[in-house]
Protein backbone atom coordinates (compact mmCIF):
# COMPACT_ATOMS: atom_id res chain seq x y z
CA UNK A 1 0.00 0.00 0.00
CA UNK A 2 1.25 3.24 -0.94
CA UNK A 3 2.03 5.37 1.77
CA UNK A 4 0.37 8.98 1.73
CA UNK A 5 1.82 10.95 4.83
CA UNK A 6 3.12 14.15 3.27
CA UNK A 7 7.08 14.74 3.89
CA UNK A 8 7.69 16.88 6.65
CA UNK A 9 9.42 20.16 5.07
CA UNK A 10 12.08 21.81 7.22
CA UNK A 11 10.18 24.88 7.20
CA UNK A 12 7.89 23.55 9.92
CA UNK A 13 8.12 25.19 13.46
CA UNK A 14 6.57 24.03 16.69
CA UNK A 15 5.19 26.49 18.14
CA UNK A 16 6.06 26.52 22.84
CA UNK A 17 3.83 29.06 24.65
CA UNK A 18 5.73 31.16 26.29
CA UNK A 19 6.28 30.19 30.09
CA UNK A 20 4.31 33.59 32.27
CA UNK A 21 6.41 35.98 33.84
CA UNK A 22 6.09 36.73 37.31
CA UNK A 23 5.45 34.57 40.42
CA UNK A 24 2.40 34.12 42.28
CA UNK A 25 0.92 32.60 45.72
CA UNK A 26 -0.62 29.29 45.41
CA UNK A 27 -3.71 28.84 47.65
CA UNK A 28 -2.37 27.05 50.05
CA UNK A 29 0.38 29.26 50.70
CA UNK A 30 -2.38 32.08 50.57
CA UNK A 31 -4.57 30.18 53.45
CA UNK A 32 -1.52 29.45 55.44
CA UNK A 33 0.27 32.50 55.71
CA UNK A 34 -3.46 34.15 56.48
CA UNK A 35 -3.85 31.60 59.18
CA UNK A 36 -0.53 33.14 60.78
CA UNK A 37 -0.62 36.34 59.82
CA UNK A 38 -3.84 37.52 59.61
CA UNK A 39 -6.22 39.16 57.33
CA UNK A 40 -4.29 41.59 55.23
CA UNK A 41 -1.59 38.65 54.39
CA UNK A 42 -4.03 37.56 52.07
CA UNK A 43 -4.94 40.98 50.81
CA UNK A 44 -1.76 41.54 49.68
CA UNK A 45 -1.04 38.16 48.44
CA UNK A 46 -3.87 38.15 46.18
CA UNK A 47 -3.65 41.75 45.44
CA UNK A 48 -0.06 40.53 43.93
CA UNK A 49 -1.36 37.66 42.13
CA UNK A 50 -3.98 40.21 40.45
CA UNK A 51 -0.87 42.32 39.41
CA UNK A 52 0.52 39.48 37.65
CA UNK A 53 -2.36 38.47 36.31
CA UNK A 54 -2.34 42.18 34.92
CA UNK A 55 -6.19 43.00 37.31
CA UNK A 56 -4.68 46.07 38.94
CA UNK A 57 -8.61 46.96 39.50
CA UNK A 58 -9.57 43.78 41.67
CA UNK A 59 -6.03 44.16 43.16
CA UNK A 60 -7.17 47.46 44.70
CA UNK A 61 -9.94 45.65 45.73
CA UNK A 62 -8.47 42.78 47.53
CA UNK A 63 -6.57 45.70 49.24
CA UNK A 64 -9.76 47.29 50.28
CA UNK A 65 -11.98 44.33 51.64
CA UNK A 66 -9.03 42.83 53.65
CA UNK A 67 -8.60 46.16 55.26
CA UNK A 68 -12.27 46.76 55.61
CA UNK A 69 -12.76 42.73 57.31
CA UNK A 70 -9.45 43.73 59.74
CA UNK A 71 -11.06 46.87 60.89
CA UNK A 72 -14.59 44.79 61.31
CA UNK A 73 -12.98 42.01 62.92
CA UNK A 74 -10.19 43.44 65.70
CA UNK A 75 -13.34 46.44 66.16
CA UNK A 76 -15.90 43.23 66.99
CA UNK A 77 -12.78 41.64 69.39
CA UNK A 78 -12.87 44.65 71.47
CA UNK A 79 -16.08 45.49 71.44
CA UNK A 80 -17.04 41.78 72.52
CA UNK A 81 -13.94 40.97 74.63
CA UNK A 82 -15.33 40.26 77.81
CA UNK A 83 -18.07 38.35 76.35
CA UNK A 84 -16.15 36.22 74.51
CA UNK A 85 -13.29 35.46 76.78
CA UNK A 86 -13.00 31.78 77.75
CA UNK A 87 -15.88 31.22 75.33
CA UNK A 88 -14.25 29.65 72.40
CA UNK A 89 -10.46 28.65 71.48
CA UNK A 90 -8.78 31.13 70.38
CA UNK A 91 -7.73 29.56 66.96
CA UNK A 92 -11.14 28.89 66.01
CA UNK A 93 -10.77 33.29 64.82
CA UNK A 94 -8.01 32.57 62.78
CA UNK A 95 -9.59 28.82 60.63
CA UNK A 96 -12.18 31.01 60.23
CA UNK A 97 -10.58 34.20 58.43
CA UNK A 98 -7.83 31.59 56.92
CA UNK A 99 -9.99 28.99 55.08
CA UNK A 100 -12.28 31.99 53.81
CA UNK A 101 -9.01 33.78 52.13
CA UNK A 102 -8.75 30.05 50.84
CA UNK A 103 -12.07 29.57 49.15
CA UNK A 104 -12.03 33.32 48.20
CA UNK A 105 -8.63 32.84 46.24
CA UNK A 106 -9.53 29.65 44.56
CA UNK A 107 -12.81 30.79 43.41
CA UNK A 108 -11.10 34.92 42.05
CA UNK A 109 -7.69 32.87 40.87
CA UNK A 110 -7.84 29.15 40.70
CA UNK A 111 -8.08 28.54 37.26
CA UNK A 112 -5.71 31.34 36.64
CA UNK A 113 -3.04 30.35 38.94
CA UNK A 114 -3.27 26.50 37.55
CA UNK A 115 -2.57 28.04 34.17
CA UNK A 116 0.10 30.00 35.44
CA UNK A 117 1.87 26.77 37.02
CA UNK A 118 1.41 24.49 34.20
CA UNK A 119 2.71 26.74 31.47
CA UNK A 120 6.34 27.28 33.38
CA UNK A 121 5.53 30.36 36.02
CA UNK A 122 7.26 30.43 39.12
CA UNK A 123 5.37 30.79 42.78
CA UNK A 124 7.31 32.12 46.12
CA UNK A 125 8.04 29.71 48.72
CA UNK A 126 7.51 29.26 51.98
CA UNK A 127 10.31 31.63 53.37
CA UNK A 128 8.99 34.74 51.67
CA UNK A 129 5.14 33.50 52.87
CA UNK A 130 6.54 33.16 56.10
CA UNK A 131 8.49 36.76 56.33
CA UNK A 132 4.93 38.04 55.00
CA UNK A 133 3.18 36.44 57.65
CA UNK A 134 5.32 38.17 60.35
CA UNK A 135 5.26 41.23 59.28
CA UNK A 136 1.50 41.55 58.81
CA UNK A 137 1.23 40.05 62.38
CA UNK A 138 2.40 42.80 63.52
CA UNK A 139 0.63 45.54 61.61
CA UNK A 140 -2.38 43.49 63.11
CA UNK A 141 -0.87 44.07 66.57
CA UNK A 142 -0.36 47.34 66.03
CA UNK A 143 -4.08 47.84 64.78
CA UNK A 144 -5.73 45.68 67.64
CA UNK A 145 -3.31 47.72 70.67
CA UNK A 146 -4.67 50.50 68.92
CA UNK A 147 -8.44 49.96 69.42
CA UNK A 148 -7.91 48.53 72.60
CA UNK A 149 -6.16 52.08 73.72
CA UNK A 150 -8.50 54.13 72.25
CA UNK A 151 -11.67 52.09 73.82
CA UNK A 152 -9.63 52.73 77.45
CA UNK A 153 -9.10 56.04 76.27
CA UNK A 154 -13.00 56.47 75.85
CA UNK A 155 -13.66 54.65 78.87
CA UNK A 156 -11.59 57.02 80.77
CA UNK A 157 -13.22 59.89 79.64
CA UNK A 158 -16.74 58.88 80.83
CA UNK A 159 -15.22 58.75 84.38
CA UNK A 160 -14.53 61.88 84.13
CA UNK A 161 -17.68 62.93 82.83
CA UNK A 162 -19.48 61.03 85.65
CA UNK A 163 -16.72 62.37 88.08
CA UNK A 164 -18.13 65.77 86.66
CA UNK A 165 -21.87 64.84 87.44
CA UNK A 166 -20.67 64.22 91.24
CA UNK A 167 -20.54 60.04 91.47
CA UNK A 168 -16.59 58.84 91.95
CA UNK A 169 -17.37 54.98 90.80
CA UNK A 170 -18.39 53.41 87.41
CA UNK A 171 -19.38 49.73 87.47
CA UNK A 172 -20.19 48.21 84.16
CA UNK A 173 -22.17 44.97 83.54
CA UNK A 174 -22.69 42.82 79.96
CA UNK A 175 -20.39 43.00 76.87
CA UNK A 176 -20.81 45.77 76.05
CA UNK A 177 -20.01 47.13 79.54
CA UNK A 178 -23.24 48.96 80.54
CA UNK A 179 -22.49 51.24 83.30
CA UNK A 180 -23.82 52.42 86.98
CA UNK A 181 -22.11 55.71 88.14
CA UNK A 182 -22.26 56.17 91.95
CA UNK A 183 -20.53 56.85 94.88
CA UNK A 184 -18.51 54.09 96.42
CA UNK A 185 -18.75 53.60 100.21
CA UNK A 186 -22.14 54.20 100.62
CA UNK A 187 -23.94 51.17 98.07
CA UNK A 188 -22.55 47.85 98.37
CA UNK A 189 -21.97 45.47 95.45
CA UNK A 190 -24.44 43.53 95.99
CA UNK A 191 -26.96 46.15 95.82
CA UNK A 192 -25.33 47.48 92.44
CA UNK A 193 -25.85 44.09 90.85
CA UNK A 194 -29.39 43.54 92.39
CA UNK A 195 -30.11 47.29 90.83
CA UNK A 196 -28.50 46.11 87.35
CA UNK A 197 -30.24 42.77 87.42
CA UNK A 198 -33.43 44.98 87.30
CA UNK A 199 -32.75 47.01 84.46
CA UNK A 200 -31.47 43.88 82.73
CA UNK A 201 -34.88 42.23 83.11
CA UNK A 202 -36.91 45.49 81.94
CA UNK A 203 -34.78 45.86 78.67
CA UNK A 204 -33.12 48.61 79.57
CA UNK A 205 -29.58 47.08 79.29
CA UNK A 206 -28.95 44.98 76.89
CA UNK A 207 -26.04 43.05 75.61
CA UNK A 208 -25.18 44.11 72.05
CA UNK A 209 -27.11 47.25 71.03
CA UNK A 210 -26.49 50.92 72.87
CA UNK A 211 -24.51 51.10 75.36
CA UNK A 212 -26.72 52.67 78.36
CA UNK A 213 -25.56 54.57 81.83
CA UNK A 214 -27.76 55.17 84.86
CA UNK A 215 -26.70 57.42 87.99
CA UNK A 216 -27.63 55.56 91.51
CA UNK A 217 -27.79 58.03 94.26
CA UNK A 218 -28.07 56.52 98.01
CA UNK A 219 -28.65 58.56 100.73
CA UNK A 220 -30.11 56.59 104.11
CA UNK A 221 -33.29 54.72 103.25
CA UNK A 222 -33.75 56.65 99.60
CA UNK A 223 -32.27 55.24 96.32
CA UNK A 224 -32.60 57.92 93.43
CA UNK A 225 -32.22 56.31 90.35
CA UNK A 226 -31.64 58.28 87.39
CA UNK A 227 -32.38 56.78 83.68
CA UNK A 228 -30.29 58.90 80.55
CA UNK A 229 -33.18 58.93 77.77
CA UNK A 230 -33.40 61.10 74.72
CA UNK A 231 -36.15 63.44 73.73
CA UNK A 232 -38.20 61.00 71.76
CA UNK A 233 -39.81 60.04 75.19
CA UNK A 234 -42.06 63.05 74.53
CA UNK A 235 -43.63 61.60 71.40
CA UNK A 236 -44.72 58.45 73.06
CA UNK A 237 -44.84 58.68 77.07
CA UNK A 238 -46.79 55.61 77.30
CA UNK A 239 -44.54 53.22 75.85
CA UNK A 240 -41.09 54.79 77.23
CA UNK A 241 -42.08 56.08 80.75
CA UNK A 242 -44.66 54.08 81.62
CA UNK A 243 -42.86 50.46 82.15
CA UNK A 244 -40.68 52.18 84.62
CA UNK A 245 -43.40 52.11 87.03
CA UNK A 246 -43.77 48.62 86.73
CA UNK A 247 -39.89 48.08 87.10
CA UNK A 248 -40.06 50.75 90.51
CA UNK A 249 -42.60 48.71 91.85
CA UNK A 250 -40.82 45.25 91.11
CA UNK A 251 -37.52 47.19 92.63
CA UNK A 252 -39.11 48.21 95.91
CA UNK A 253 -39.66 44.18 96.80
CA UNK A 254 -36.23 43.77 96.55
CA UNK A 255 -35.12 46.73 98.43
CA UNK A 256 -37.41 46.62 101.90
CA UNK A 257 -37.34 49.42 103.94
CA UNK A 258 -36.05 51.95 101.24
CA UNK A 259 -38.09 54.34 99.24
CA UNK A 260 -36.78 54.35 95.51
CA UNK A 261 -37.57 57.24 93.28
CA UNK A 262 -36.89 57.20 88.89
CA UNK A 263 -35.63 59.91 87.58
CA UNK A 264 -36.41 60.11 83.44
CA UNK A 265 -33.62 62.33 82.27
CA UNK A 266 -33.51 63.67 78.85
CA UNK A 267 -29.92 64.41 78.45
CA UNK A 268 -26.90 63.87 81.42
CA UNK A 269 -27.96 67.15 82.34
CA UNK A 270 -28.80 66.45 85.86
CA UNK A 271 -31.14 69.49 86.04
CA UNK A 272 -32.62 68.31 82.72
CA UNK A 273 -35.65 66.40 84.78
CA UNK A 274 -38.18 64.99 82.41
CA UNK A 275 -40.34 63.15 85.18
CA UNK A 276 -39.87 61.74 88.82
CA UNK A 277 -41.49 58.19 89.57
CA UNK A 278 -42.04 58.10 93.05
């Protein structure tokens, strides 16, 4: 049989595609540098893998949500701190903000960065992933020493507001540190909590939404109790004043012997008096 395979010529050239410049982070270098270093490790990992991928406009925004979730996340940790201490392990933060870079780079860059490895292109090892992972550690420090002073900061301030009013003490109760202002040496802890307890139960504090203050004033048998509320009181007395009775009536039980008296103020303004519940 006559063979029909035309001669090669030596014109012919194979054609190689050309191996990508640049190197990249794989995803598991992305998820475990994250898990070390925190957050904005894998902002700027992926924001360099956009780069090379020539996606300067999603690497500005792998900039912008890692610094946006950092800010969310160390502000939440503060916030929350005494709520959540002893609550959960501590790495269970970190598998949580690590295997979401993961999933997050593999669904943006997957296919991009198994193209990039299979034509040639280079990735960084784990030395460079690990230097990364320090030094964004620290920037998260930094950050998270830096809320945490400017929450004490805050803190200290409303003692001297209160100190201002005339009470010397601040307890605070719940996560998000609700506070009683009073006068130590005259009201016993007990009593504070008891007092606290109440306004727990009525709604008044609460344990993630608006931080409230109340003033306790003791003087011998009389407790004068006075309640920070804003000026929208006047619009609906029945619904904001009137379940303070109840809650005076409920408090008297607990406190025998002592005559308790509500006072609705509309701003800190201790001459501000809206209404006395006596």
């Amino acid at each position: 049989m006559e063979d029909t395979t035309p001669p090669s010529t030596p014109n012919e050239i194979t054609t190689v595609p050309p191996i990508p410049d640049g190197k990249i982070y794989s995803n598991n270098v992305i998820y475990r540098a994250t898990f070390f270093g925190g957050p904005l490790v894998a902002g700027y990992m992926m924001a360099a893998n956009f780069k090379i991928f020539g996606e300067t406009r999603k690497a500005n925004w792998a900039w912008f949500w890692s610094i946006l979730f950092c800010i969310v996340l160390c502000g939440t940790i503060v916030l929350l701190s005494d709520y959540l201490r002893g609550k959960s392990p501590n790495a269970i933060i970190p598998v949580f903000y690590s295997t979401a870079a993961y999933y997050i780079a593999k669904h943006y860059q997957g296919e991009k960065i198994t193209t990039h490895l299979n034509a040639g292109g280079q990735k960084y090892g784990g030395w460079r992933a690990f230097l990364i992972s320090i030094i964004g550690l620290f920037v998260l420090v930094i950050f998270f020493f830096g809320l945490i002073y400017t929450k004490t900061i805050f803190s200290n301030n409303n003692i001297k507001a209160t100190n201002a009013l005339g009470y010397n003490s601040i307890k605070t109760y719940g996560a998000i540190k609700n506070e009683i202002a009073y006068n130590a040496g005259n009201i016993s802890d007990e009593q504070l909590d008891t007092i606290a307890a109440l306004f727990t139960k009525a709604g008044y504090f609460k344990e993630f939404k608006n931080q409230k203050e109340i003033l306790v004033k003791k003087t011998d048998k009389t407790y004068e109790i006075s309640v920070i509320l804003n000026s929208i009181i006047k619009t609906d007395t029945t619904k904001y004043v009137s379940p303070f009775k109840q809650f005076r009536k409920e408090a008297e039980y607990l406190f025998p012997g002592h005559k308790l008296i509500l006072i609705i103020l509309i701003s800190d303004d201790l001459n501000h008096v809206y209404k006395r519940i006596e």
